[in-house]
C-alpha atoms as a PDB file:
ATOM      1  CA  UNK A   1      22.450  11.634  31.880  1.00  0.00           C
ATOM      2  CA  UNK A   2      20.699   8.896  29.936  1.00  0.00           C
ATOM      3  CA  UNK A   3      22.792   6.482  27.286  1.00  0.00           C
ATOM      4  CA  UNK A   4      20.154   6.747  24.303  1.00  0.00           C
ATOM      5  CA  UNK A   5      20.560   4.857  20.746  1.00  0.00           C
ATOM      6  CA  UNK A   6      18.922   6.352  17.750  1.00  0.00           C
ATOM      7  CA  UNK A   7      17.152   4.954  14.904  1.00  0.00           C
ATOM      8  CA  UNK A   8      15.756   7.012  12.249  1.00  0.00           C
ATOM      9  CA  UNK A   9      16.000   8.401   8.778  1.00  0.00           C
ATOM     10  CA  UNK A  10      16.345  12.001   7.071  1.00  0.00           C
ATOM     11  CA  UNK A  11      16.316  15.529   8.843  1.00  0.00           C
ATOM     12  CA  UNK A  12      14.353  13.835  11.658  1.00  0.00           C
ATOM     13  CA  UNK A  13      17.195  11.383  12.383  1.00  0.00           C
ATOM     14  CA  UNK A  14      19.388  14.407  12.357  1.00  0.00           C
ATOM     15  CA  UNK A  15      17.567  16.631  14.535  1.00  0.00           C
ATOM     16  CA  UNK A  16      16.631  14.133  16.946  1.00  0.00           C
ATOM     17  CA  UNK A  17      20.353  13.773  17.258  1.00  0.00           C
ATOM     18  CA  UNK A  18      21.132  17.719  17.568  1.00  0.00           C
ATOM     19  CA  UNK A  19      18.399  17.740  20.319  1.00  0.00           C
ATOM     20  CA  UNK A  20      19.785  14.559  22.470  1.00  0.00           C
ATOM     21  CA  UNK A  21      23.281  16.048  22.149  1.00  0.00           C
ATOM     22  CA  UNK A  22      21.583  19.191  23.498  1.00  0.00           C
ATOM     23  CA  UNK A  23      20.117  17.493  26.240  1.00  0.00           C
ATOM     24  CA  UNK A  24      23.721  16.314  27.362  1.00  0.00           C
ATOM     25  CA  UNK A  25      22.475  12.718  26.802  1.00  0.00           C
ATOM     26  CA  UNK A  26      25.318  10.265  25.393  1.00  0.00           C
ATOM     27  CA  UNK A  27      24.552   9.114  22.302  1.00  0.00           C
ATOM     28  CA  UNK A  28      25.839   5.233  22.240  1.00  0.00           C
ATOM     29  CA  UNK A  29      24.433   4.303  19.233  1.00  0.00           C
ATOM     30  CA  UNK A  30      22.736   5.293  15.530  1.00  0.00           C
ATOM     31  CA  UNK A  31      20.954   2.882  13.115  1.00  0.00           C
ATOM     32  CA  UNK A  32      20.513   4.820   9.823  1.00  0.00           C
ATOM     33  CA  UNK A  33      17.006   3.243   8.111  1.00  0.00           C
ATOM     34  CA  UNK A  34      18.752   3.622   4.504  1.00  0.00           C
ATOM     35  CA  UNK A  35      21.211   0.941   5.732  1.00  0.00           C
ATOM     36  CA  UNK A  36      17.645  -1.781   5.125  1.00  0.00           C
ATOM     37  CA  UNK A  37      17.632  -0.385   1.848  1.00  0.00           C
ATOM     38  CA  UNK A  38      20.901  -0.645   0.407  1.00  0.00           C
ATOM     39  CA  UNK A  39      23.305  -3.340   0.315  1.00  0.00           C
ATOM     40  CA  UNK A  40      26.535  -2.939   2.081  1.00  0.00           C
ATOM     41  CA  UNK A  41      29.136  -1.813  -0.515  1.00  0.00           C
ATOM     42  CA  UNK A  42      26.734   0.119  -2.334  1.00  0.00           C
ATOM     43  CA  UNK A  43      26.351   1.829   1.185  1.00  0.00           C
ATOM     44  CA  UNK A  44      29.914   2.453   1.691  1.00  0.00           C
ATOM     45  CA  UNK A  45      30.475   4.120  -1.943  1.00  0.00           C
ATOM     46  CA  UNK A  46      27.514   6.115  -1.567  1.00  0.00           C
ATOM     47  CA  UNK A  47      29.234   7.395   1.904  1.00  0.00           C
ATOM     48  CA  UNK A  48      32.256   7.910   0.769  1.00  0.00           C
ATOM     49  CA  UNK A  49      31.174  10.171  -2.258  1.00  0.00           C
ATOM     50  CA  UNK A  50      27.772  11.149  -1.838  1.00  0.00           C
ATOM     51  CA  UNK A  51      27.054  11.203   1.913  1.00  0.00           C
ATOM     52  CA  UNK A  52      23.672  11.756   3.271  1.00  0.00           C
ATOM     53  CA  UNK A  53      22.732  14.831   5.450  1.00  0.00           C
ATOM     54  CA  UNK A  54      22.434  12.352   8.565  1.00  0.00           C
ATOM     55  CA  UNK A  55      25.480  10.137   7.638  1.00  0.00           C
ATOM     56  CA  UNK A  56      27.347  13.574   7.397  1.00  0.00           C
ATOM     57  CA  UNK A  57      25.663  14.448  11.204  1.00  0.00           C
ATOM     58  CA  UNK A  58      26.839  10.997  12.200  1.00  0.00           C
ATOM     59  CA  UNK A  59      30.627  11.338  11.296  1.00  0.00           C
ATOM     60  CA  UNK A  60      31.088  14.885  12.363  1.00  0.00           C
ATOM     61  CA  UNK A  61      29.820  14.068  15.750  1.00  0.00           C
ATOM     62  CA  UNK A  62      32.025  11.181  16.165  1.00  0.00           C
ATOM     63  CA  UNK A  63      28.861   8.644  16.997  1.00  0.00           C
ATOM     64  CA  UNK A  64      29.156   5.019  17.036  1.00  0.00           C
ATOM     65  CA  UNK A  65      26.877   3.560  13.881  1.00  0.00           C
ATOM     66  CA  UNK A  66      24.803   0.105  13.918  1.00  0.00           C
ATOM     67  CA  UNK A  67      25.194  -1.564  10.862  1.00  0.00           C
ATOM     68  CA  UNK A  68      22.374  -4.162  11.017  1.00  0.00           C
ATOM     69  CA  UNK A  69      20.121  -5.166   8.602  1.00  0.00           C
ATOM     70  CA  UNK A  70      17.224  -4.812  10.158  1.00  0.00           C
ATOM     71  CA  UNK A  71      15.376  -3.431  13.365  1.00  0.00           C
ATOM     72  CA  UNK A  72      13.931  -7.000  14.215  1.00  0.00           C
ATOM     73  CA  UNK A  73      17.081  -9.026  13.468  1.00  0.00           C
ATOM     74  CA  UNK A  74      19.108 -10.590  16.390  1.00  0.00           C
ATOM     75  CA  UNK A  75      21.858  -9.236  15.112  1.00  0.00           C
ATOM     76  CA  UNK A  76      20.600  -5.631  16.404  1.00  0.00           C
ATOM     77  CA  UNK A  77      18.879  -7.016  19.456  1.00  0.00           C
ATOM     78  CA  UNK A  78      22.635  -7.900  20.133  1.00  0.00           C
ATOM     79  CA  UNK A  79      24.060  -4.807  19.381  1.00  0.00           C
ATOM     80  CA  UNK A  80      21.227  -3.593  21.704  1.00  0.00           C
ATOM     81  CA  UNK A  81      21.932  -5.601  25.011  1.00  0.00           C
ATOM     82  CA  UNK A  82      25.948  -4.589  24.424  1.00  0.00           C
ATOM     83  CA  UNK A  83      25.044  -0.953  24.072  1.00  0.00           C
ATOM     84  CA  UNK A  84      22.970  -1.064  27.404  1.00  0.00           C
ATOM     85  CA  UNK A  85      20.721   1.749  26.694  1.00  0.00           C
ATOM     86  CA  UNK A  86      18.418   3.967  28.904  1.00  0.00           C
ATOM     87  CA  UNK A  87      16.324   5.376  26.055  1.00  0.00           C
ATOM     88  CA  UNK A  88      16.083   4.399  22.263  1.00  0.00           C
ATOM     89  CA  UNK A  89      14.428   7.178  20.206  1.00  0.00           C
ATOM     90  CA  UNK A  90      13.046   6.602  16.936  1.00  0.00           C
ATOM     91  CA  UNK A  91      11.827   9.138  14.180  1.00  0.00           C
ATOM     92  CA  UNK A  92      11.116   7.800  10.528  1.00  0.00           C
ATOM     93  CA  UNK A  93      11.023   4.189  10.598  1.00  0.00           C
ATOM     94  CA  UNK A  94       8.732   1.952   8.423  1.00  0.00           C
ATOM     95  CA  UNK A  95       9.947  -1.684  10.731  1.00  0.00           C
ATOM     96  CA  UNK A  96       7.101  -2.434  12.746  1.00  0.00           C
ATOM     97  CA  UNK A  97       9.189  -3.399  16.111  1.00  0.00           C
ATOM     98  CA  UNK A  98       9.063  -6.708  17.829  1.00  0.00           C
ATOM     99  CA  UNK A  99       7.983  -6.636  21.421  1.00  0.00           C
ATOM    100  CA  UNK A 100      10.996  -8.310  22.784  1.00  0.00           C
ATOM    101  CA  UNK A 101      12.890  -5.776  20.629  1.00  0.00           C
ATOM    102  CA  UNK A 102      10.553  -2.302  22.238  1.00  0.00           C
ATOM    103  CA  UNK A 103      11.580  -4.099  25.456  1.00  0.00           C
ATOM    104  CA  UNK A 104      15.254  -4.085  25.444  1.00  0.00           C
ATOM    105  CA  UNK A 105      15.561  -0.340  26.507  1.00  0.00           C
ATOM    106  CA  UNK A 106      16.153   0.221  30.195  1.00  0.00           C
ATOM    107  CA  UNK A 107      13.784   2.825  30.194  1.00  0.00           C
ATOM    108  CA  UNK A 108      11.960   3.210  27.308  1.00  0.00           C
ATOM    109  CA  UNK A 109      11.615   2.845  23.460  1.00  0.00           C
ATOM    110  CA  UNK A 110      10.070   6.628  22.362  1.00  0.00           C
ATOM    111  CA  UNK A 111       8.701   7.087  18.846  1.00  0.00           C
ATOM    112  CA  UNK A 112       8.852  11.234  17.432  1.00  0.00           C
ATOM    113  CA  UNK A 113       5.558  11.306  15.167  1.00  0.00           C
ATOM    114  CA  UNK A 114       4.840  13.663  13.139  1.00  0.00           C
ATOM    115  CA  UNK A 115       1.617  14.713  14.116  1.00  0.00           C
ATOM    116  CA  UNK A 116      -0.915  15.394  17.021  1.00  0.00           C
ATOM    117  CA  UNK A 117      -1.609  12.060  17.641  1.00  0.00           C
ATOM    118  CA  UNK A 118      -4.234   9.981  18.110  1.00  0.00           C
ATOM    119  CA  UNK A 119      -5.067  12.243  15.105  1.00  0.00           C
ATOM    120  CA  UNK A 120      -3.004  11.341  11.583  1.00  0.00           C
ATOM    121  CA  UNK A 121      -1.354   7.683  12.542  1.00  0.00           C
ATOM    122  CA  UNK A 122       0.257   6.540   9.732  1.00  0.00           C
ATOM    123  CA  UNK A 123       3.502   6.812   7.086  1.00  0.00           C
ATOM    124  CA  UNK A 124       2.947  10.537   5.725  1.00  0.00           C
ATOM    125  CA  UNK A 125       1.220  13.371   8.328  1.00  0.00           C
ATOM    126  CA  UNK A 126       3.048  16.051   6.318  1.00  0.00           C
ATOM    127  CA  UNK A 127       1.128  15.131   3.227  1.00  0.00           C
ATOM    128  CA  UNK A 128      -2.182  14.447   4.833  1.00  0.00           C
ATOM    129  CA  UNK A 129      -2.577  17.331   7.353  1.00  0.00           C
ATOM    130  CA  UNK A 130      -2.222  19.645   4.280  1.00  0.00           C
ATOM    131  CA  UNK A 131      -4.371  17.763   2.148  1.00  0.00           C
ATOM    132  CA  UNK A 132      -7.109  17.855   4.801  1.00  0.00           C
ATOM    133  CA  UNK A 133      -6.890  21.520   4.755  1.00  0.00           C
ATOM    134  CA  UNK A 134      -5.867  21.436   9.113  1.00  0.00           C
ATOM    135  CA  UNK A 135      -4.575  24.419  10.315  1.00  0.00           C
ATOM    136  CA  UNK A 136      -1.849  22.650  12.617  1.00  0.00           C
ATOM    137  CA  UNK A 137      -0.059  19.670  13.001  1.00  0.00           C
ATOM    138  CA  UNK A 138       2.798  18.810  15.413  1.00  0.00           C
ATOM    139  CA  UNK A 139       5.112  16.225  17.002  1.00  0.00           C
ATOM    140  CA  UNK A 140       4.357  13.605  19.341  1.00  0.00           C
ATOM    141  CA  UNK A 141       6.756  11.373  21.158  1.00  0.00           C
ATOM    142  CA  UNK A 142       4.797   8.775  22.717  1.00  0.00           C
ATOM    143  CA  UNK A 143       5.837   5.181  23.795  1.00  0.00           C
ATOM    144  CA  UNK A 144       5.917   2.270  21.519  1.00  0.00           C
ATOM    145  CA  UNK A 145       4.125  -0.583  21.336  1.00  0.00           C
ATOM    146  CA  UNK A 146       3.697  -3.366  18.921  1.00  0.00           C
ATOM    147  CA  UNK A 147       0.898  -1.062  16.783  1.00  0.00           C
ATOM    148  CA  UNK A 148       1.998   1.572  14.542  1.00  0.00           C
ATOM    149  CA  UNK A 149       1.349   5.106  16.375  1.00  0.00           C
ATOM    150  CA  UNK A 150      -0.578   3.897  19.490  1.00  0.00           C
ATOM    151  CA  UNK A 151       1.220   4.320  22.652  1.00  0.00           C
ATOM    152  CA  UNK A 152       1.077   6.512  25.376  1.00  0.00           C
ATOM    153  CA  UNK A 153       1.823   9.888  24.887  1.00  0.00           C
ATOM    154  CA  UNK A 154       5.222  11.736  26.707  1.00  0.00           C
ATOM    155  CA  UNK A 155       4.980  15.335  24.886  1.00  0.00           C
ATOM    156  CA  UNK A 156       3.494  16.879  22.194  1.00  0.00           C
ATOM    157  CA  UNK A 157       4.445  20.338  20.195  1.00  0.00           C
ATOM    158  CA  UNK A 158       2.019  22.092  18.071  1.00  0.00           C
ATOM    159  CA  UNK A 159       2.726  23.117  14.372  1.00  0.00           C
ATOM    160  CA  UNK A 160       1.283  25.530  12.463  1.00  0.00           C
ATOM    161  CA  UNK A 161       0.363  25.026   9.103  1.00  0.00           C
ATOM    162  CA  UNK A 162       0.732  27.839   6.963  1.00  0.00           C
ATOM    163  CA  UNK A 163      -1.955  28.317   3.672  1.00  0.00           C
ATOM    164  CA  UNK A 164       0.654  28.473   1.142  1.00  0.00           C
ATOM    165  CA  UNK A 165       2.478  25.025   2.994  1.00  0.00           C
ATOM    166  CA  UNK A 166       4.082  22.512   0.690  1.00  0.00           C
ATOM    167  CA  UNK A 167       4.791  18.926   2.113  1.00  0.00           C
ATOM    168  CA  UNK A 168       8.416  20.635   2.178  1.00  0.00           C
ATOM    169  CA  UNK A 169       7.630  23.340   4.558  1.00  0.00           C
ATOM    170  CA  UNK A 170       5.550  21.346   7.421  1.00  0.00           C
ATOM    171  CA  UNK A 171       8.272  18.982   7.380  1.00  0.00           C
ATOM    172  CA  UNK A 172      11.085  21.101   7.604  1.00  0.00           C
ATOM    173  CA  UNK A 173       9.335  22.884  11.010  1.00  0.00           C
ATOM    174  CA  UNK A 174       8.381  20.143  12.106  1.00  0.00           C
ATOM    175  CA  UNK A 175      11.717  18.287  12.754  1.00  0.00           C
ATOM    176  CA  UNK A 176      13.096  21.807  13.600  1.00  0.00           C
ATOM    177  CA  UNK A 177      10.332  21.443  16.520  1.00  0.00           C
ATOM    178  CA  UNK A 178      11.146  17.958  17.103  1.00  0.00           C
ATOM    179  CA  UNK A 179      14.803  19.140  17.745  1.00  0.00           C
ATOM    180  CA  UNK A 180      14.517  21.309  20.841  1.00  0.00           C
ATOM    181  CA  UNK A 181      11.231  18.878  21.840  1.00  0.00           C
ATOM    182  CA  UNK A 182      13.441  16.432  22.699  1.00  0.00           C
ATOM    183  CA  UNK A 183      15.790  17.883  24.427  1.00  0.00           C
ATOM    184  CA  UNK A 184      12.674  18.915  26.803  1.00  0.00           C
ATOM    185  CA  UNK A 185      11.786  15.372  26.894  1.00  0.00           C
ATOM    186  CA  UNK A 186      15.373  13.730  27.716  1.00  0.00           C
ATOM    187  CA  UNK A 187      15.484  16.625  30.616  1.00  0.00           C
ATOM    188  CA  UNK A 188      11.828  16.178  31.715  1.00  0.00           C
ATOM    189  CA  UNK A 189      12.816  12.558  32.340  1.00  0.00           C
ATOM    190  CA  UNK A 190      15.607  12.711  33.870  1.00  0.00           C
ATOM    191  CA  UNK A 191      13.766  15.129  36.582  1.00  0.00           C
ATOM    192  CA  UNK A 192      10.695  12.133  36.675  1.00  0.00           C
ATOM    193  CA  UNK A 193       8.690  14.839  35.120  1.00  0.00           C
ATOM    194  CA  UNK A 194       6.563  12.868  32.657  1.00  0.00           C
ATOM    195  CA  UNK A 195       3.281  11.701  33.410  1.00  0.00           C
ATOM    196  CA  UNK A 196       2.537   8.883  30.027  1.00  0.00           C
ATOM    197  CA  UNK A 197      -1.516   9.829  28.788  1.00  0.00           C
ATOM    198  CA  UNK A 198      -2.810   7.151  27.279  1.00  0.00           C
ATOM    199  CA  UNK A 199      -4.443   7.927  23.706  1.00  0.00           C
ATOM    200  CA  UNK A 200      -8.046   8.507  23.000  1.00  0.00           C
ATOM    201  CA  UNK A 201      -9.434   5.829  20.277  1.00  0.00           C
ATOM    202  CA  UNK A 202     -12.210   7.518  19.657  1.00  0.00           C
ATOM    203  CA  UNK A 203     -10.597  10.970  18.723  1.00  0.00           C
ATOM    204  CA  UNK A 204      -7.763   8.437  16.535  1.00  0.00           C
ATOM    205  CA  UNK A 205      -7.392   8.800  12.523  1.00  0.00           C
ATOM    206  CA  UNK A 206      -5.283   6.811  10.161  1.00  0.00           C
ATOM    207  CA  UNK A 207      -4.071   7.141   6.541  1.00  0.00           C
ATOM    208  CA  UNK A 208      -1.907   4.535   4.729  1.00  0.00           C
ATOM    209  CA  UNK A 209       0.482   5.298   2.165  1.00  0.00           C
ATOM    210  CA  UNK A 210      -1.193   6.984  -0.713  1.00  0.00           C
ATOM    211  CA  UNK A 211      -2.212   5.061  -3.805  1.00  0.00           C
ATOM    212  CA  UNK A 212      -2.062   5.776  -7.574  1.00  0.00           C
ATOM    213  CA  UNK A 213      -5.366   6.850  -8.602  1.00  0.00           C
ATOM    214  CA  UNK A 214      -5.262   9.564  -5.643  1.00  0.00           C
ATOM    215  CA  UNK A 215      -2.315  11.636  -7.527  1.00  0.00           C
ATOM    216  CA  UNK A 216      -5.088  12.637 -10.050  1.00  0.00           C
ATOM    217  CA  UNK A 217      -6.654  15.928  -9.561  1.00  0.00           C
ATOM    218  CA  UNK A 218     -11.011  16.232  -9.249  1.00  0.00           C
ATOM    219  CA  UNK A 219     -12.209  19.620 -10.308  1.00  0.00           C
ATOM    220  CA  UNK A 220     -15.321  18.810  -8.823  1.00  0.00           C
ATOM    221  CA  UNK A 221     -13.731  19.497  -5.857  1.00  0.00           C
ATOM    222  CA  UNK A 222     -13.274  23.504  -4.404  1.00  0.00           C
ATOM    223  CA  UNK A 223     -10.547  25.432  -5.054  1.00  0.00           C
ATOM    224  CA  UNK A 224      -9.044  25.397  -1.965  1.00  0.00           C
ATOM    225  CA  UNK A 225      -9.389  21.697  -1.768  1.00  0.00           C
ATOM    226  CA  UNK A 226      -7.681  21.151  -5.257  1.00  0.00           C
ATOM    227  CA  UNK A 227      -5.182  23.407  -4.011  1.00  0.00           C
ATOM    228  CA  UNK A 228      -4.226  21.455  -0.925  1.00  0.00           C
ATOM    229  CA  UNK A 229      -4.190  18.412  -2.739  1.00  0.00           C
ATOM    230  CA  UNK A 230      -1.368  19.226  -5.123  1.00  0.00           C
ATOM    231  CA  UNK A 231       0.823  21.125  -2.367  1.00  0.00           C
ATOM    232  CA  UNK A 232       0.415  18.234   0.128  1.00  0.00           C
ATOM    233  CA  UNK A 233       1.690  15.733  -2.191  1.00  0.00           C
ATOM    234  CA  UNK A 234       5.073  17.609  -2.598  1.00  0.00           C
ATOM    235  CA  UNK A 235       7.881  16.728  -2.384  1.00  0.00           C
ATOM    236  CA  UNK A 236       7.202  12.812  -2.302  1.00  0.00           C
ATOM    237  CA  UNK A 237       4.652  12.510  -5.393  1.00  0.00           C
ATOM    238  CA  UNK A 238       3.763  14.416  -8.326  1.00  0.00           C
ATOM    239  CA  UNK A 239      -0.297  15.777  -8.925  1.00  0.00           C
ATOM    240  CA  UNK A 240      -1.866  15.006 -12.556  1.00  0.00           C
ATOM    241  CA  UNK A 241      -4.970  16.247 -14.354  1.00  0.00           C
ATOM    242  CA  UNK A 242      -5.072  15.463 -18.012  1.00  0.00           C
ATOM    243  CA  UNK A 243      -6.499  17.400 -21.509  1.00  0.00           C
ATOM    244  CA  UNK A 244      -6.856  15.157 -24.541  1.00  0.00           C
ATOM    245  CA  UNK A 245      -5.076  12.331 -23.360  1.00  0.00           C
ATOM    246  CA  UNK A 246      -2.008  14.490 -22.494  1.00  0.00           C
ATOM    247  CA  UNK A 247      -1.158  14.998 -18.552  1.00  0.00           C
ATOM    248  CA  UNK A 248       0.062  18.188 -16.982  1.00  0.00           C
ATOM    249  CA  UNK A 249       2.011  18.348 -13.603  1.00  0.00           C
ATOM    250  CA  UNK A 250       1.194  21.474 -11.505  1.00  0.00           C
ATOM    251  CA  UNK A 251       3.137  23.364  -9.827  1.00  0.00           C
ATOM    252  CA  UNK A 252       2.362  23.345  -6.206  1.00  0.00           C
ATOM    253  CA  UNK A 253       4.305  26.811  -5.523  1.00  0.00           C
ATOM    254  CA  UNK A 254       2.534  28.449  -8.638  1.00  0.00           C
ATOM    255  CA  UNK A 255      -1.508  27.649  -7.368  1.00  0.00           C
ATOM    256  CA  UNK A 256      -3.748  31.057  -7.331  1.00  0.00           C
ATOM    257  CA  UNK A 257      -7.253  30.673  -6.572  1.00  0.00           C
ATOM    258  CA  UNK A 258      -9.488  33.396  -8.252  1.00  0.00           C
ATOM    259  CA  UNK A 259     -12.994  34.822  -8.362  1.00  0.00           C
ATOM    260  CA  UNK A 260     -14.933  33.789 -11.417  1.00  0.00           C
ATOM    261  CA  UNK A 261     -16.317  36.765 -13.115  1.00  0.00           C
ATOM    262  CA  UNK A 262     -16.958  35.187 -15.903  1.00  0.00           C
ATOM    263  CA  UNK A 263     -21.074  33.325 -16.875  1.00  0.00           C
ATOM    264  CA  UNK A 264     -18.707  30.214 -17.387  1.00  0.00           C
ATOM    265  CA  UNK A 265     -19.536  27.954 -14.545  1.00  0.00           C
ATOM    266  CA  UNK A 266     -19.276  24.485 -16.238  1.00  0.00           C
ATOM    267  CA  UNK A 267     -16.512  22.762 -13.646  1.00  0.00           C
ATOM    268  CA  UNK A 268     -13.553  21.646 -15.500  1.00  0.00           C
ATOM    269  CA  UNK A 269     -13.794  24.067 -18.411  1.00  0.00           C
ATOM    270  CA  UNK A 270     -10.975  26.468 -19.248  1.00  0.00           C
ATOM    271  CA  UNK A 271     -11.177  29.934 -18.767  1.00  0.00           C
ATOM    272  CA  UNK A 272      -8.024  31.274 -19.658  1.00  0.00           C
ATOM    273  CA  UNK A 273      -4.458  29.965 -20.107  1.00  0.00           C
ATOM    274  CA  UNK A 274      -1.085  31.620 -21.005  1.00  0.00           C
ATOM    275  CA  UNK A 275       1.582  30.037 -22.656  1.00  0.00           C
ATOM    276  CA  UNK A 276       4.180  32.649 -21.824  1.00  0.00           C
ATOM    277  CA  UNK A 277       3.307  31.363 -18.038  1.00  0.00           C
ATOM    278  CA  UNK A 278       2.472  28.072 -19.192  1.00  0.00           C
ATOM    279  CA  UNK A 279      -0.634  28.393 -17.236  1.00  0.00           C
ATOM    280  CA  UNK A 280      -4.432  27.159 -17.344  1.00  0.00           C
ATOM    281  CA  UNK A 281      -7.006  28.582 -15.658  1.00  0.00           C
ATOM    282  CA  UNK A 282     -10.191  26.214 -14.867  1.00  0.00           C
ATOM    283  CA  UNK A 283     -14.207  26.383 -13.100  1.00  0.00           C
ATOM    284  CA  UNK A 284     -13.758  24.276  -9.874  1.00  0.00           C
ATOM    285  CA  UNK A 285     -16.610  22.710  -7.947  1.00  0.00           C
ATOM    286  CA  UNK A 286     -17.295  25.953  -5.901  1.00  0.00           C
ATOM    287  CA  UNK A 287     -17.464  28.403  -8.967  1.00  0.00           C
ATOM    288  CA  UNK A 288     -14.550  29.503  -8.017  1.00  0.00           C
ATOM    289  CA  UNK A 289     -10.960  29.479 -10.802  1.00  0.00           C
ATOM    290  CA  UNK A 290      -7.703  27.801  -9.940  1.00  0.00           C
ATOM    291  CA  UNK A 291      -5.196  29.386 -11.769  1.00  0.00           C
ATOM    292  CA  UNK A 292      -2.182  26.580 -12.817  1.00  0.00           C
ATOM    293  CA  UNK A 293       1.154  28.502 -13.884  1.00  0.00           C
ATOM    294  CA  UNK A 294       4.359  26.955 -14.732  1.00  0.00           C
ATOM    295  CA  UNK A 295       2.791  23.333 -15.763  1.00  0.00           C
ATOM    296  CA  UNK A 296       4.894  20.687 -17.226  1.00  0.00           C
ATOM    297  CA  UNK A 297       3.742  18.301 -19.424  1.00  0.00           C
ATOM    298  CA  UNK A 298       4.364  14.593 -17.785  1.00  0.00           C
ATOM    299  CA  UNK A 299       7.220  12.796 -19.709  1.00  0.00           C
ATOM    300  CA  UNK A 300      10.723  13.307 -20.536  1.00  0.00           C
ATOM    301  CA  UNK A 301      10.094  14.064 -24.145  1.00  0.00           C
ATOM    302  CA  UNK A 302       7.159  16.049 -23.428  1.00  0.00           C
ATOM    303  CA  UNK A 303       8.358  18.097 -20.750  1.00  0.00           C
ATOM    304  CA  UNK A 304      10.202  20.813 -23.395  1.00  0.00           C
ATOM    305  CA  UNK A 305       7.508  20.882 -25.507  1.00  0.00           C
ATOM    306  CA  UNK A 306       4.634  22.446 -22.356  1.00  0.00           C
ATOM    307  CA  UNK A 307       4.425  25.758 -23.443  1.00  0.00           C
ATOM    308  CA  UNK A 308       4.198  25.019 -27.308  1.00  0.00           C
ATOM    309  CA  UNK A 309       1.617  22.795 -26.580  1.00  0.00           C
ATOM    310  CA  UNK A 310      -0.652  25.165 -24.335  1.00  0.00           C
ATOM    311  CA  UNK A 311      -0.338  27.662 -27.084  1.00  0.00           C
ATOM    312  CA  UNK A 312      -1.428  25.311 -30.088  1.00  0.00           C
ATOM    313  CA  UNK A 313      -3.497  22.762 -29.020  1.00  0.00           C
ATOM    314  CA  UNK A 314      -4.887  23.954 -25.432  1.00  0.00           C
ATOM    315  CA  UNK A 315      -8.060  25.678 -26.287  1.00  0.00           C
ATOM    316  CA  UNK A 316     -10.272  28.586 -23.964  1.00  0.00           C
ATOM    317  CA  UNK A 317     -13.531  26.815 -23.038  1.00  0.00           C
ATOM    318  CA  UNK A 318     -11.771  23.298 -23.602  1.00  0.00           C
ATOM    319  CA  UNK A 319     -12.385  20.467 -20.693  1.00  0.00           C
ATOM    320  CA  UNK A 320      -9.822  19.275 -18.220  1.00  0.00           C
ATOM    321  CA  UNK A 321     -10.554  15.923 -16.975  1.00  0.00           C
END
């Protein structure tokens, strides 16, 4: 079967390793991505006492690691030509490769996105298929190219995304799906099995890295949209919506959208609110109530003092920004 390096980061890097290891592929090589981040004897403290889930993965399969300092470097493109691979996968890695570099495979450099592409290029499909309220998502490995998220497509798995999804919950199904996926691939290859599709432009979407002001919650928008919005955004960013200068952190497993029964229909204003659940209930932009339990105040100092401040100074009918 094929010699394959890996480069990748998190529970992707890990599963894409359980899945080539299924596939009876040899594994020749593994670049961890938080070996760019980290300088090299802060790296080997943090393995020795703190190891990461893929480090751990690394070690107890006995795989040979790549300790460059960067994708693009010639010291990996050496590494590369001495390792003589077949295949180089690659899931979770923010390098934009070099051409000479996507060439140095034998047969191919294959990128595991985490979405139905051409739909949802870009750093974070977790957060934005949830935030965009889609029912699924998926994996794609397609071929790389010098563009982010472009090439050819090999395979694709569909994902479902569930209504009560966190950022947490795609992702963790996700790689899960990305584990057995490639196994399919590395065997669908090796039978000449694989047909690459080229990718639609006009069906393509792309969403950079998220920016400050959109962590800030609109209750002109629905319910269900305000909802999405704060469980998207977790586990990699925090959701804000602030009352008298003061700003409140939802949380996204503690979101229950209600009817409102009440003649209050002014969006933003405060139904109801609990300090015993340290909740707020609030008019969104459809009429409907999004009921907020367990809120933290933002801030260290704050943070103890959320349900005393609900109960004195949060007040029924009040305005949320």
């Amino acid at each position: 079967m094929f010699r394959v390096v890996i480069l990748g980061h998190g529970d992707m890097l890990s599963n894409l390793i359980i899945g080539t290891t299924d596939a009876k592929c040899k594994i020749v090589g593994v670049f961890r991505y938080e070996r760019l981040k980290t300088c090299s004897i802060y790296q080997k403290l943090k393995d020795f006492f703190l190891p990461s889930k893929e480090y751990s993965y690394i070690k107890s399969y006995g795989l040979p690691e790549i300790k460059s300092k960067s994708a693009n470097s010639e010291e990996f493109k050496r590494e590369l030509l001495a390792l003589n691979p077949d295949i180089v996968l690659v899931g979770t890695w923010s390098e934009k490769l070099k051409k000479d570099i996507i060439r140095l495979p034998k047969i191919a450099m294959i990128n595991a996105h985490p979405s139905l592409l051409p739909k949802y290029r870009g750093p974070n499909p977790y957060l934005q298929t949830i935030w965009h309220m889609e029912k699924q998502s998926g994996i794609t490995f397609h071929l790389m190219d010098e563009n982010f998220d472009t090439g050819a497509i090999l395979l694709q798995k569909a994902v479902e995304i569930k209504p009560d999804d966190t950022g947490k919950e795609l992702k963790e199904r996700t790689v899960l799906t990305a584990r057995s996926a490639v196994t399919e691939l590395l065997n669908m290859l090796a039978d000449d099995f694989i047909i690459p599709v080229d990718q639609s432009e006009e069906r393509a979407s792309y969403y950079p890295q998220i920016t400050n002001n959109e962590v800030m919650i609109d209750f002109k928008q629905t319910a269900e949209e305000i909802s999405a919005h704060i469980r998207a955004f977790h586990p990699w960013s925090k959701t804000f919506f602030e009352y008298k200068n003061k700003f409140f952190i939802p949380n996204p497993r503690y979101l229950e959208i209600l009817e409102n029964n009440t003649d209050i229909k002014e969006v933003g204003k405060i139904i109801d609110k609990s300090h015993k659940e340290k909740s707020i209930t609030v008019v969104c932009g459809d009429g409907k109530l999004l009921k907020m339990s367990k809120l933290k105040l933002y801030g260290f100092f704050n943070r103890p003092f959320s349900s005393f401040y609900i109960k004195h100074f949060v007040k029924k009918h009040g305005n949320l920004s």
